[in-house]
PDBML (XML) file of the C-alpha atoms, coordinates in Angstrom:
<?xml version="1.0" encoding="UTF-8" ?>
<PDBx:datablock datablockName="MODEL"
   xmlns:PDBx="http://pdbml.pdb.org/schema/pdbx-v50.xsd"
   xmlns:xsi="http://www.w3.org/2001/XMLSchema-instance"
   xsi:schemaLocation="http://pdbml.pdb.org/schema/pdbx-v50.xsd pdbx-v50.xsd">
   <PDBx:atom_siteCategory>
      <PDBx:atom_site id="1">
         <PDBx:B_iso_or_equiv>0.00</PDBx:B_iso_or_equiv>
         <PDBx:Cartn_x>71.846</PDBx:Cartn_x>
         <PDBx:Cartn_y>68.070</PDBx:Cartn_y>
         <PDBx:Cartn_z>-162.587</PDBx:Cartn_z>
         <PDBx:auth_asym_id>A</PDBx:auth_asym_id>
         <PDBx:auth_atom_id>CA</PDBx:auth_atom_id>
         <PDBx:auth_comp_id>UNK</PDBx:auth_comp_id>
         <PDBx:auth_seq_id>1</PDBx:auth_seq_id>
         <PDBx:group_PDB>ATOM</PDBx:group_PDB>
         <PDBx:label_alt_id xsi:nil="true" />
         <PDBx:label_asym_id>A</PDBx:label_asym_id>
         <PDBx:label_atom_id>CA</PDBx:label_atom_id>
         <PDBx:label_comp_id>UNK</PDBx:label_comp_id>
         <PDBx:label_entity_id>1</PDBx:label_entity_id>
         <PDBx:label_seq_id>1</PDBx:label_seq_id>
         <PDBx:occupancy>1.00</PDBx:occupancy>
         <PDBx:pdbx_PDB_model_num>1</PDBx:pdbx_PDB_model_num>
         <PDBx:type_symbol>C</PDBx:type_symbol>
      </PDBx:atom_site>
      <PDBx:atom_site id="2">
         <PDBx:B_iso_or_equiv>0.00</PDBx:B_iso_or_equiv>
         <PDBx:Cartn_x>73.250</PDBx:Cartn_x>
         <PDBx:Cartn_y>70.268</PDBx:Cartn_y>
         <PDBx:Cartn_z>-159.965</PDBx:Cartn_z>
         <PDBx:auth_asym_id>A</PDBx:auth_asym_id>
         <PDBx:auth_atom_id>CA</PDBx:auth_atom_id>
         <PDBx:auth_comp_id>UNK</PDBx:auth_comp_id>
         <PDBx:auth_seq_id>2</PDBx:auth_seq_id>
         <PDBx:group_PDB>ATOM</PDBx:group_PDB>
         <PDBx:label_alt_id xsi:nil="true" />
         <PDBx:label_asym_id>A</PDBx:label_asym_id>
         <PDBx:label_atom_id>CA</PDBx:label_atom_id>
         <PDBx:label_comp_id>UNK</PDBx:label_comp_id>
         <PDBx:label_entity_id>1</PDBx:label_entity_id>
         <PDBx:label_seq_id>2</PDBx:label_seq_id>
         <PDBx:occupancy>1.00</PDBx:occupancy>
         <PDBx:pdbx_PDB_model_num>1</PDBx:pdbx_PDB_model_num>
         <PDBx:type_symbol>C</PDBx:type_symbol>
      </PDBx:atom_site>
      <PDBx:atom_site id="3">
         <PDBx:B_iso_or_equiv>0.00</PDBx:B_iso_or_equiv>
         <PDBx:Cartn_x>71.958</PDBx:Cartn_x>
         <PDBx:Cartn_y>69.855</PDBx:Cartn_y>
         <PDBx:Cartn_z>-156.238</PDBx:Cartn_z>
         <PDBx:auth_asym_id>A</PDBx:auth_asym_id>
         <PDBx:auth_atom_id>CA</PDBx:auth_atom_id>
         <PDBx:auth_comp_id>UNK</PDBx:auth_comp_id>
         <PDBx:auth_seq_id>3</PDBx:auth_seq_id>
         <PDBx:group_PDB>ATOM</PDBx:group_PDB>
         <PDBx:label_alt_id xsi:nil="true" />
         <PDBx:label_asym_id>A</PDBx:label_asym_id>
         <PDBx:label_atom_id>CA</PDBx:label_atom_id>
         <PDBx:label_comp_id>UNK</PDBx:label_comp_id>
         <PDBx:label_entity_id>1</PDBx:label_entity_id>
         <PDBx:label_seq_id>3</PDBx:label_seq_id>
         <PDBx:occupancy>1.00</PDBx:occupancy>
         <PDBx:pdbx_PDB_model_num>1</PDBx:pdbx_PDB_model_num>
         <PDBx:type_symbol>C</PDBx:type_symbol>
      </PDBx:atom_site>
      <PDBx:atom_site id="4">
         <PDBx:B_iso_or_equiv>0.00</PDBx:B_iso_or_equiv>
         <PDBx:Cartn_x>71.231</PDBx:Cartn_x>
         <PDBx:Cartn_y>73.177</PDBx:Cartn_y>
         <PDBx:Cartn_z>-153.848</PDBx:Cartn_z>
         <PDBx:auth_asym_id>A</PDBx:auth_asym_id>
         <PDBx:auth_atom_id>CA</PDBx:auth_atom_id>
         <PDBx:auth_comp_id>UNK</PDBx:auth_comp_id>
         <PDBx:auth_seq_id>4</PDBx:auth_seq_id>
         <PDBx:group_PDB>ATOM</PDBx:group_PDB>
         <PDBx:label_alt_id xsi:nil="true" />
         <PDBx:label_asym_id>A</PDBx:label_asym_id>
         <PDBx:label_atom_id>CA</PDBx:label_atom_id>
         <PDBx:label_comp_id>UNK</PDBx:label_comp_id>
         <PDBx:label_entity_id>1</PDBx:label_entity_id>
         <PDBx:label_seq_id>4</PDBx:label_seq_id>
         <PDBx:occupancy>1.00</PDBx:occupancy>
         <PDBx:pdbx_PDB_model_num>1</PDBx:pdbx_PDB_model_num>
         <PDBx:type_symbol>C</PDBx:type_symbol>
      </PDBx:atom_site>
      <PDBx:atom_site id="5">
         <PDBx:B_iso_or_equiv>0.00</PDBx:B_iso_or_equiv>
         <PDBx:Cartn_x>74.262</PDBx:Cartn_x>
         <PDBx:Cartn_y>75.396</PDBx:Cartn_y>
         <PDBx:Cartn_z>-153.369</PDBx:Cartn_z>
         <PDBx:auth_asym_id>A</PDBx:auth_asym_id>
         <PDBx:auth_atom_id>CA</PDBx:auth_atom_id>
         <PDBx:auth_comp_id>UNK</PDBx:auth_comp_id>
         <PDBx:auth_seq_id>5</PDBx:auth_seq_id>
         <PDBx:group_PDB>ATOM</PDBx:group_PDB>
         <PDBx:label_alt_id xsi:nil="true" />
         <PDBx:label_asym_id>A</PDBx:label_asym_id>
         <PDBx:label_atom_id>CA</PDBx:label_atom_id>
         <PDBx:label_comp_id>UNK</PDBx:label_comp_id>
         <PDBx:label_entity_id>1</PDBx:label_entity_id>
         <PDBx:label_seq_id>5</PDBx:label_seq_id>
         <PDBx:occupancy>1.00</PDBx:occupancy>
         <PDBx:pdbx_PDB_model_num>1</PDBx:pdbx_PDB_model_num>
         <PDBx:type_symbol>C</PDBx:type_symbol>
      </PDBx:atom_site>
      <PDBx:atom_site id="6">
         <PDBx:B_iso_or_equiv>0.00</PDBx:B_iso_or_equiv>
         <PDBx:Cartn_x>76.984</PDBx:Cartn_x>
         <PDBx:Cartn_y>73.615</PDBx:Cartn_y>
         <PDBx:Cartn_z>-156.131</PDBx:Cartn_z>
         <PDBx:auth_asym_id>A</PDBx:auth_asym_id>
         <PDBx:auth_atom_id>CA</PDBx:auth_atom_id>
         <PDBx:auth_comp_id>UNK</PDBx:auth_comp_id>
         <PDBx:auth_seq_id>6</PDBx:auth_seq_id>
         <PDBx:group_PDB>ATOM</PDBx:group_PDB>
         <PDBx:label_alt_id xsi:nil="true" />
         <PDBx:label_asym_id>A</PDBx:label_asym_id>
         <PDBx:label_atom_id>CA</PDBx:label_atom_id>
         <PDBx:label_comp_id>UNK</PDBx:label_comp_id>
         <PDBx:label_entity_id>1</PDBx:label_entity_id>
         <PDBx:label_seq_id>6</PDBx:label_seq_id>
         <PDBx:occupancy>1.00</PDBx:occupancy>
         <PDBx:pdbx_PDB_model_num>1</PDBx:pdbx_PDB_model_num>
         <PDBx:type_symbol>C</PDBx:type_symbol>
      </PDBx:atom_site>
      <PDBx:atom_site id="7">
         <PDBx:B_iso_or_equiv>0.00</PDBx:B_iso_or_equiv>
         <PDBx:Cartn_x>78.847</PDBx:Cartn_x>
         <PDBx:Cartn_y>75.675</PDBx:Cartn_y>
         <PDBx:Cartn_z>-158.774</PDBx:Cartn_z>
         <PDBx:auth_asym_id>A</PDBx:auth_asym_id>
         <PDBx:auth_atom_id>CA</PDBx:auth_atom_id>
         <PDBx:auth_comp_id>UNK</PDBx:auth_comp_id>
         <PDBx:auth_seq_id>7</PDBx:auth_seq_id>
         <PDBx:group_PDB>ATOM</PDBx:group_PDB>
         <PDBx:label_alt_id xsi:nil="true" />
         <PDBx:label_asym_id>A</PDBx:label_asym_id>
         <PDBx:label_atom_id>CA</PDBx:label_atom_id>
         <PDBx:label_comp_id>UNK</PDBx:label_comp_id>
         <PDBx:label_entity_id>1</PDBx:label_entity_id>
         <PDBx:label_seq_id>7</PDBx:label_seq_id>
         <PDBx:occupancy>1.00</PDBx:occupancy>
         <PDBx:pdbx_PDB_model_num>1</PDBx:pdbx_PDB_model_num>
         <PDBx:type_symbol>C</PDBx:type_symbol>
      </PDBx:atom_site>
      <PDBx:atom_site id="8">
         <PDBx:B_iso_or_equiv>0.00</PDBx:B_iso_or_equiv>
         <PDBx:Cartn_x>80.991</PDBx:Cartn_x>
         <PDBx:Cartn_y>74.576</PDBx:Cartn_y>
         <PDBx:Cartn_z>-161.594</PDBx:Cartn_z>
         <PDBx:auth_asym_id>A</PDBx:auth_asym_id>
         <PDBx:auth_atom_id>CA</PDBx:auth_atom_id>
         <PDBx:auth_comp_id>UNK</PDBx:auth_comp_id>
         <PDBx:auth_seq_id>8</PDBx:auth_seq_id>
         <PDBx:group_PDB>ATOM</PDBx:group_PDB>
         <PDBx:label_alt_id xsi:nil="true" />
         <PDBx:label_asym_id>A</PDBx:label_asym_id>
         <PDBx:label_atom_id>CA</PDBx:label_atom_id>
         <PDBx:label_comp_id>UNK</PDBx:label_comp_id>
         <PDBx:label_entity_id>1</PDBx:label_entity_id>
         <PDBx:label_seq_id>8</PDBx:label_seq_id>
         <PDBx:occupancy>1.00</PDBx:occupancy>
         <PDBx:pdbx_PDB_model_num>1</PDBx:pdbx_PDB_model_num>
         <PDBx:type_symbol>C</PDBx:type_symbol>
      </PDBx:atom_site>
      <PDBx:atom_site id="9">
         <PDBx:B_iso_or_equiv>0.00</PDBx:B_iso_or_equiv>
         <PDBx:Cartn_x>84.427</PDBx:Cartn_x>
         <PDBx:Cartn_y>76.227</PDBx:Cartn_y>
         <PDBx:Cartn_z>-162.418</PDBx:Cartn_z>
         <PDBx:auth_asym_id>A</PDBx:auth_asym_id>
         <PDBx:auth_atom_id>CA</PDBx:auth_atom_id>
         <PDBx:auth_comp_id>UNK</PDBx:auth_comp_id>
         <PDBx:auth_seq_id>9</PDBx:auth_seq_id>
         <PDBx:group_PDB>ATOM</PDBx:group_PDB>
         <PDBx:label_alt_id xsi:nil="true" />
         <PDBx:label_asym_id>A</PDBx:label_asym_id>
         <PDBx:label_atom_id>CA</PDBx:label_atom_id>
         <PDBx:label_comp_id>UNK</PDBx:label_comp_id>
         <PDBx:label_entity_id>1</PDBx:label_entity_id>
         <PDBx:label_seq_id>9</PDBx:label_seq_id>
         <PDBx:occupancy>1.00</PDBx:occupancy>
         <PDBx:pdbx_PDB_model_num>1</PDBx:pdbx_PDB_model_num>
         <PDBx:type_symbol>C</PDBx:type_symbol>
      </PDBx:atom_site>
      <PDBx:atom_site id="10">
         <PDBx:B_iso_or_equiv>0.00</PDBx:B_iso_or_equiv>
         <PDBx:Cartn_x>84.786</PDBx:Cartn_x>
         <PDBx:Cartn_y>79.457</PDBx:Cartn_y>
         <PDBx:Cartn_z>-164.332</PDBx:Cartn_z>
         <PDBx:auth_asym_id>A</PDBx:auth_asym_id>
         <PDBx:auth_atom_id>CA</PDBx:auth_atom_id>
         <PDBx:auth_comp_id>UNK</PDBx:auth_comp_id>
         <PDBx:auth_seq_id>10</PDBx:auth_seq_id>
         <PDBx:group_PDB>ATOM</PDBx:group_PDB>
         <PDBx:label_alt_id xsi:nil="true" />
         <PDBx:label_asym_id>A</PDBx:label_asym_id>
         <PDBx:label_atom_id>CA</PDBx:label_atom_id>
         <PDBx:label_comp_id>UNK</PDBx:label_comp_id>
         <PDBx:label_entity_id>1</PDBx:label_entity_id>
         <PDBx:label_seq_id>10</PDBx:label_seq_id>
         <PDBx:occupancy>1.00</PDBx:occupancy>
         <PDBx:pdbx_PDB_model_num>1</PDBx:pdbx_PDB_model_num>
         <PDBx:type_symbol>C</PDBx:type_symbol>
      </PDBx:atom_site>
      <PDBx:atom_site id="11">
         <PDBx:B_iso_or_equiv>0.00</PDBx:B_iso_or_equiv>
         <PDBx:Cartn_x>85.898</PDBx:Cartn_x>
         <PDBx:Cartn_y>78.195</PDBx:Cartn_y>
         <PDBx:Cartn_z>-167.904</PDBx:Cartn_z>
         <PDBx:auth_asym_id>A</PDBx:auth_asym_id>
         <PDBx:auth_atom_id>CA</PDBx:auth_atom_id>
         <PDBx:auth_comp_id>UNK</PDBx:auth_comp_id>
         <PDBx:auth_seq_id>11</PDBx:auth_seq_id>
         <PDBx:group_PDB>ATOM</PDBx:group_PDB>
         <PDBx:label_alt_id xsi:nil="true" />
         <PDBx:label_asym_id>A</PDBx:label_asym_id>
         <PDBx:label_atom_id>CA</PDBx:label_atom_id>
         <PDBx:label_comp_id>UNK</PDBx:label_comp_id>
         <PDBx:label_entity_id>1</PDBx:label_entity_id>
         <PDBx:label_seq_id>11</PDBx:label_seq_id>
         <PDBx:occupancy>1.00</PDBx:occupancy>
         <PDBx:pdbx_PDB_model_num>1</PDBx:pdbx_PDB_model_num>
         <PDBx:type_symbol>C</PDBx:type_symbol>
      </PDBx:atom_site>
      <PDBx:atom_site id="12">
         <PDBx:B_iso_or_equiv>0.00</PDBx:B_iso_or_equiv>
         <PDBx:Cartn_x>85.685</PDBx:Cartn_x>
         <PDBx:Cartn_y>79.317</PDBx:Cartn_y>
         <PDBx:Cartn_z>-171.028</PDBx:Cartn_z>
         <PDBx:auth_asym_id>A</PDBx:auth_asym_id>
         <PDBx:auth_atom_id>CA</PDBx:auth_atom_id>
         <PDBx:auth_comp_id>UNK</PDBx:auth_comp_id>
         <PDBx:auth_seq_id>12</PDBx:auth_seq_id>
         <PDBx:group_PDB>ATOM</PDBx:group_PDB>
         <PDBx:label_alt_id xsi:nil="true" />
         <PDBx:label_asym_id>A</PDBx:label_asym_id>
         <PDBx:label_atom_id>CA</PDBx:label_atom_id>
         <PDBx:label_comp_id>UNK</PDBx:label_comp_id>
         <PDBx:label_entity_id>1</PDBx:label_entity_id>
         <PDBx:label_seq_id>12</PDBx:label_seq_id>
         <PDBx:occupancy>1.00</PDBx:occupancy>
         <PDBx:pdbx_PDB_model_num>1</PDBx:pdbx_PDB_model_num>
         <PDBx:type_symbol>C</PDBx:type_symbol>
      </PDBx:atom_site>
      <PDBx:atom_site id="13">
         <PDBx:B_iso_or_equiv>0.00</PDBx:B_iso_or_equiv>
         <PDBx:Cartn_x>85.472</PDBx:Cartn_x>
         <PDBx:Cartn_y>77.592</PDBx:Cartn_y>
         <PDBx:Cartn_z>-174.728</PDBx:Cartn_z>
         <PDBx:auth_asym_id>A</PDBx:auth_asym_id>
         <PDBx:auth_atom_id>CA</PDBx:auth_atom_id>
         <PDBx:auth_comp_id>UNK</PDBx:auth_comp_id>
         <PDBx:auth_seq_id>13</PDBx:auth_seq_id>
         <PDBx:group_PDB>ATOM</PDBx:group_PDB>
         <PDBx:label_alt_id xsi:nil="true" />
         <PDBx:label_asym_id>A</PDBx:label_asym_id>
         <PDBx:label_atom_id>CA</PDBx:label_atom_id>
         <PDBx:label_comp_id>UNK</PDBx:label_comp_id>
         <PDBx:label_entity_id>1</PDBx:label_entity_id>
         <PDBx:label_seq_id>13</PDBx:label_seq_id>
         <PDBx:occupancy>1.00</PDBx:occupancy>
         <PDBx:pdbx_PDB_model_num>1</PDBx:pdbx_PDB_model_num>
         <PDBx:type_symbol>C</PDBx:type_symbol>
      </PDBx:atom_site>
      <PDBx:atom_site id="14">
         <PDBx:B_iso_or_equiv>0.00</PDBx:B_iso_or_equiv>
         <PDBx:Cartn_x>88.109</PDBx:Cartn_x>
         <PDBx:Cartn_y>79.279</PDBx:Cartn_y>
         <PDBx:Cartn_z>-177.441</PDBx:Cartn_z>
         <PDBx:auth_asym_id>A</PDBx:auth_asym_id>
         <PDBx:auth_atom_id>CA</PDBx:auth_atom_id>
         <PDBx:auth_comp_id>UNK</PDBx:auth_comp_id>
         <PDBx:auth_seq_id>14</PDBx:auth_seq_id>
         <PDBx:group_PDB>ATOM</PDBx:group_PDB>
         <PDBx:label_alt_id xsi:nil="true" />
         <PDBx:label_asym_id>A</PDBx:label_asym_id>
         <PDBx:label_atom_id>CA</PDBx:label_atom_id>
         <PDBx:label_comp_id>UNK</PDBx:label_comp_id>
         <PDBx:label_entity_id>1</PDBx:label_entity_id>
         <PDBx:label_seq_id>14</PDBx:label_seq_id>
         <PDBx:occupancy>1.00</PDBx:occupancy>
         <PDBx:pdbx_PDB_model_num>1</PDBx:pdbx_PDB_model_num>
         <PDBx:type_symbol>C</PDBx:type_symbol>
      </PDBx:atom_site>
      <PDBx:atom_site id="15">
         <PDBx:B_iso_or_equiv>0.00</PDBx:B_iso_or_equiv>
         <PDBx:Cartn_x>85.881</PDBx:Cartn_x>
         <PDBx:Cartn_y>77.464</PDBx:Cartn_y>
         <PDBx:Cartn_z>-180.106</PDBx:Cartn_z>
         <PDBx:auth_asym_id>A</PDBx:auth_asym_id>
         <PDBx:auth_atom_id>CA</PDBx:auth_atom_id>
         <PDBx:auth_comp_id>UNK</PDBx:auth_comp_id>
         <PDBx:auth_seq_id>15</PDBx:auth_seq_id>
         <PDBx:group_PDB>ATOM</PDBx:group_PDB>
         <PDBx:label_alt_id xsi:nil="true" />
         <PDBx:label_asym_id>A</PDBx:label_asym_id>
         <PDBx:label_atom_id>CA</PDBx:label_atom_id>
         <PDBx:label_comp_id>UNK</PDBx:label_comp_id>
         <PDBx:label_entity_id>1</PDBx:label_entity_id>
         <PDBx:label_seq_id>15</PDBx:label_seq_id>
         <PDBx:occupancy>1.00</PDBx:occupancy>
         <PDBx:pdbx_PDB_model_num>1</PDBx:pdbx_PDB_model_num>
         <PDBx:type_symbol>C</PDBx:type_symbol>
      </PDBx:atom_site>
      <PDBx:atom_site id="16">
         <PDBx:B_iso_or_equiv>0.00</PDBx:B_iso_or_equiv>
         <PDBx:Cartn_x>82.789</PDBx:Cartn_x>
         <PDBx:Cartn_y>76.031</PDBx:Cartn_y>
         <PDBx:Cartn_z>-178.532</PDBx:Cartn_z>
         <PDBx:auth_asym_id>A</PDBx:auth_asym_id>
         <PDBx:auth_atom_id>CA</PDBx:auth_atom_id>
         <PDBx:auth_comp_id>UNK</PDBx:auth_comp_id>
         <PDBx:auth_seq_id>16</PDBx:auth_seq_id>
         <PDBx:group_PDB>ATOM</PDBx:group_PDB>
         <PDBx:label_alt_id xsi:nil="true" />
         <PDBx:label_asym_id>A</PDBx:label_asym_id>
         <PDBx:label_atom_id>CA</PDBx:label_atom_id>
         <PDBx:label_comp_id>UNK</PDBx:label_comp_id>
         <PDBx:label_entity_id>1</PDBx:label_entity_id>
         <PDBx:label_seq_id>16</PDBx:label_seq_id>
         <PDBx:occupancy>1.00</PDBx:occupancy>
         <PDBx:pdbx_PDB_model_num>1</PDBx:pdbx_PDB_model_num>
         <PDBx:type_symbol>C</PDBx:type_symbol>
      </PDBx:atom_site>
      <PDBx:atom_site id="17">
         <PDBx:B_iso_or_equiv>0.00</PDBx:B_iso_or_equiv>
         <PDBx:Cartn_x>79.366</PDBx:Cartn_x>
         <PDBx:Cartn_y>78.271</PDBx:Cartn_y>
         <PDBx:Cartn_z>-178.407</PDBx:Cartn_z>
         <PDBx:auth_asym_id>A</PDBx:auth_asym_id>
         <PDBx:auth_atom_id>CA</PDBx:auth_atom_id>
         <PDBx:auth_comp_id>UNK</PDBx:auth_comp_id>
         <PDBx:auth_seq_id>17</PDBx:auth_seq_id>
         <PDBx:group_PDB>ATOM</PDBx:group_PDB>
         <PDBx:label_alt_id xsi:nil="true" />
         <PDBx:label_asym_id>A</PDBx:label_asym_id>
         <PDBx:label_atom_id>CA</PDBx:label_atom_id>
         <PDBx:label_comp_id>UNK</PDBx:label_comp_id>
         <PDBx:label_entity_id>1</PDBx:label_entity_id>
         <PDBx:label_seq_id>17</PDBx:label_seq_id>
         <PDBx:occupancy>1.00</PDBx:occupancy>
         <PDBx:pdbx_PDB_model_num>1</PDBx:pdbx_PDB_model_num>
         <PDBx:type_symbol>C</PDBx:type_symbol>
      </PDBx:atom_site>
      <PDBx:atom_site id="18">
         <PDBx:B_iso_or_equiv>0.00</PDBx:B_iso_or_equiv>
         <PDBx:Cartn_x>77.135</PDBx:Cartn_x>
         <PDBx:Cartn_y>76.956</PDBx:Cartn_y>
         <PDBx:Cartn_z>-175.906</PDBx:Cartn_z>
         <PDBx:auth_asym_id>A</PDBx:auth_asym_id>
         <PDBx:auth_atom_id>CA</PDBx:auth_atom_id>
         <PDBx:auth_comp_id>UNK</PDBx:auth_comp_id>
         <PDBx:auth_seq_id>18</PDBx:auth_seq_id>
         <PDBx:group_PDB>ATOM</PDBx:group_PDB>
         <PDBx:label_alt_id xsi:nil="true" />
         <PDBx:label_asym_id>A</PDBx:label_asym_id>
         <PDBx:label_atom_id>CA</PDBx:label_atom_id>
         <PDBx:label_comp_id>UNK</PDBx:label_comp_id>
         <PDBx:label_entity_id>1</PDBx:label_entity_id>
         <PDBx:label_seq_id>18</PDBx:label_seq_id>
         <PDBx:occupancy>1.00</PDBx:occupancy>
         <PDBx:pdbx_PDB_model_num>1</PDBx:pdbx_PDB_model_num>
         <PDBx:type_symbol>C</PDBx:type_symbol>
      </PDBx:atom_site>
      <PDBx:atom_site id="19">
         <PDBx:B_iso_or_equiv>0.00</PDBx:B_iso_or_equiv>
         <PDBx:Cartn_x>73.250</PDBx:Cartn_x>
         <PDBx:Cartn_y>77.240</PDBx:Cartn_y>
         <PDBx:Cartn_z>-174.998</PDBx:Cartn_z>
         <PDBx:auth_asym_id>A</PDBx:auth_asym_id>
         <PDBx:auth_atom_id>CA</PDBx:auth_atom_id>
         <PDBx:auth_comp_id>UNK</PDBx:auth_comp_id>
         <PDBx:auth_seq_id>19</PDBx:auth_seq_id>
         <PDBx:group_PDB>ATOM</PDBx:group_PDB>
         <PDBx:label_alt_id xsi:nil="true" />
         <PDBx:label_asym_id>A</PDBx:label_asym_id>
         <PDBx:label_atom_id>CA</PDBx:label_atom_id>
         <PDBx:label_comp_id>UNK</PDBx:label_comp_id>
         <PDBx:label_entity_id>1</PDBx:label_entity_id>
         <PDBx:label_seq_id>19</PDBx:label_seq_id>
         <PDBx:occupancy>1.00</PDBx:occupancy>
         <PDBx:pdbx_PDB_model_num>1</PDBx:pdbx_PDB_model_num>
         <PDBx:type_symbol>C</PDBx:type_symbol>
      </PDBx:atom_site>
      <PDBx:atom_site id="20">
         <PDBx:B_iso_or_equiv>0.00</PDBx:B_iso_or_equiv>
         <PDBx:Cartn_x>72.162</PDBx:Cartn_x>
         <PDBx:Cartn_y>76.691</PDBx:Cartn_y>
         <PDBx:Cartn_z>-171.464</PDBx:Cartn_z>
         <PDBx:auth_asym_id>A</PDBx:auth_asym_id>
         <PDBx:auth_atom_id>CA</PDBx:auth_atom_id>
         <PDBx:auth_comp_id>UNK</PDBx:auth_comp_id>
         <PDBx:auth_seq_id>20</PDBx:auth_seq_id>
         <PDBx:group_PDB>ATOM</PDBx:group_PDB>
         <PDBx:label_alt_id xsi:nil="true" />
         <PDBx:label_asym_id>A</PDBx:label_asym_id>
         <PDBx:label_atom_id>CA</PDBx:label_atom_id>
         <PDBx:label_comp_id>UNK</PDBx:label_comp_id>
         <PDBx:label_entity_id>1</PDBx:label_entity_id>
         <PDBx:label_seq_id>20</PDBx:label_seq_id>
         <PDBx:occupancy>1.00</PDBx:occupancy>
         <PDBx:pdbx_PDB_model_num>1</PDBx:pdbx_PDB_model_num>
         <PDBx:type_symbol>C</PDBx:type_symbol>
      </PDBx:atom_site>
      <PDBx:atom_site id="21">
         <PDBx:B_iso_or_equiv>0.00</PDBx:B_iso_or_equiv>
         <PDBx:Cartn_x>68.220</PDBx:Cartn_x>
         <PDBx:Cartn_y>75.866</PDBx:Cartn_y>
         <PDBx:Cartn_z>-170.951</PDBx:Cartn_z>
         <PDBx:auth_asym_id>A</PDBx:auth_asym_id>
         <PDBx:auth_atom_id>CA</PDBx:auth_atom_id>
         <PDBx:auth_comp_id>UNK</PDBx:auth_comp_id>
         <PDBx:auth_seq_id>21</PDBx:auth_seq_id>
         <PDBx:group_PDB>ATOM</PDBx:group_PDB>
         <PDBx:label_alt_id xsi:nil="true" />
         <PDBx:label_asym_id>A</PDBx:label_asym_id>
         <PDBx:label_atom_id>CA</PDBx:label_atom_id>
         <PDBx:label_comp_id>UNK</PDBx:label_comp_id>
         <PDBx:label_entity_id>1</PDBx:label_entity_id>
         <PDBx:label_seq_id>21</PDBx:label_seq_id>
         <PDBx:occupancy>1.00</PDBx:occupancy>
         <PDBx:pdbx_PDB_model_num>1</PDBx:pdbx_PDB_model_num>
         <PDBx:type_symbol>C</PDBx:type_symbol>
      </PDBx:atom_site>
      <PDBx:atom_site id="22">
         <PDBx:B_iso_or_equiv>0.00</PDBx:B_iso_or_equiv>
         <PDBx:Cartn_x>66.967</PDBx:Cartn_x>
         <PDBx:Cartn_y>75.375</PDBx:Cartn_y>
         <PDBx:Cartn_z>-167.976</PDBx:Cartn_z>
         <PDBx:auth_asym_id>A</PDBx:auth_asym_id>
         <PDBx:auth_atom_id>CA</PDBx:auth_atom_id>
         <PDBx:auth_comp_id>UNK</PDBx:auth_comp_id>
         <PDBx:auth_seq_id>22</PDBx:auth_seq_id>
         <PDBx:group_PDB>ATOM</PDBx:group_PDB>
         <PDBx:label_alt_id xsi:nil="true" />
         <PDBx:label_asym_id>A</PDBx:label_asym_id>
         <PDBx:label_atom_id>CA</PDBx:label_atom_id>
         <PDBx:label_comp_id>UNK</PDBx:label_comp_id>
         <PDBx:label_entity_id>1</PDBx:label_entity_id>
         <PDBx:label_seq_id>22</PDBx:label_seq_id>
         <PDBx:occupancy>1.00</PDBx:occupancy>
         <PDBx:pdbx_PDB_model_num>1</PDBx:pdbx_PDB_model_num>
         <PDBx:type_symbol>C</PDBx:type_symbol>
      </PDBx:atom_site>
      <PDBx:atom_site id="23">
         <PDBx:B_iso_or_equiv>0.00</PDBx:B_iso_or_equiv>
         <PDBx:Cartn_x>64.418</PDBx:Cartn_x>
         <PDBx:Cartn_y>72.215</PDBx:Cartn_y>
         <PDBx:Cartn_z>-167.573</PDBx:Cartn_z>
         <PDBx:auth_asym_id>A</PDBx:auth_asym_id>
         <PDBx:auth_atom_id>CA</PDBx:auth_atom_id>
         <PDBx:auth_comp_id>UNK</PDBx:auth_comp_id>
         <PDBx:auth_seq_id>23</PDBx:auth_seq_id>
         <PDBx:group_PDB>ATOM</PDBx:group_PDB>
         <PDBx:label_alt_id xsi:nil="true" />
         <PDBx:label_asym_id>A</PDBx:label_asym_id>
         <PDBx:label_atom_id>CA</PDBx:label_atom_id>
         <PDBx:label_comp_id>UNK</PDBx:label_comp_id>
         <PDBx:label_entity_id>1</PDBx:label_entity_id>
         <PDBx:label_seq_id>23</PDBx:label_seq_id>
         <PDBx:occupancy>1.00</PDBx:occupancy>
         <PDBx:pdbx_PDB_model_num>1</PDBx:pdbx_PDB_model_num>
         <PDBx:type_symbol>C</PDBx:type_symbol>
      </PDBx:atom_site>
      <PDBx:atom_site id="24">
         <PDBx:B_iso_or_equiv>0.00</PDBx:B_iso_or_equiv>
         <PDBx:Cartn_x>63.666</PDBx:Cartn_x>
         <PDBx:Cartn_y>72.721</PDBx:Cartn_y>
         <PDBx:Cartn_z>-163.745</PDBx:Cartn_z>
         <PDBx:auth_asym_id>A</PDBx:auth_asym_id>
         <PDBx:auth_atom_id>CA</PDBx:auth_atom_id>
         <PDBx:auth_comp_id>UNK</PDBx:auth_comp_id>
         <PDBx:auth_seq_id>24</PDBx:auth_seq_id>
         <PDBx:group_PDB>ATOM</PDBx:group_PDB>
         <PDBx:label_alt_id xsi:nil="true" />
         <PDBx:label_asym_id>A</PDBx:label_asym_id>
         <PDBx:label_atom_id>CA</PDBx:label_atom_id>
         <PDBx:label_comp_id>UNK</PDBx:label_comp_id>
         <PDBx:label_entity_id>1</PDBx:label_entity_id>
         <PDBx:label_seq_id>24</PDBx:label_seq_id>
         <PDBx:occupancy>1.00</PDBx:occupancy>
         <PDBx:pdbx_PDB_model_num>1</PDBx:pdbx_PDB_model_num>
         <PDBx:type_symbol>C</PDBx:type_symbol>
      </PDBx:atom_site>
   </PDBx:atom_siteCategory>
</PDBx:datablock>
């Protein structure tokens, strides 16, 4: 959960593959 106007940090995974989906 993320409130109004928050970011994370830009990252990145060497191994890791990732899928985002957005609930609301």
């Amino acid at each position: 959960r993320m409130p109004p106007h928050t970011s994370e940090k830009r990252h990145l995974h060497e191994t890791s593959q990732q899928f985002f989906y957005i609930l609301s």
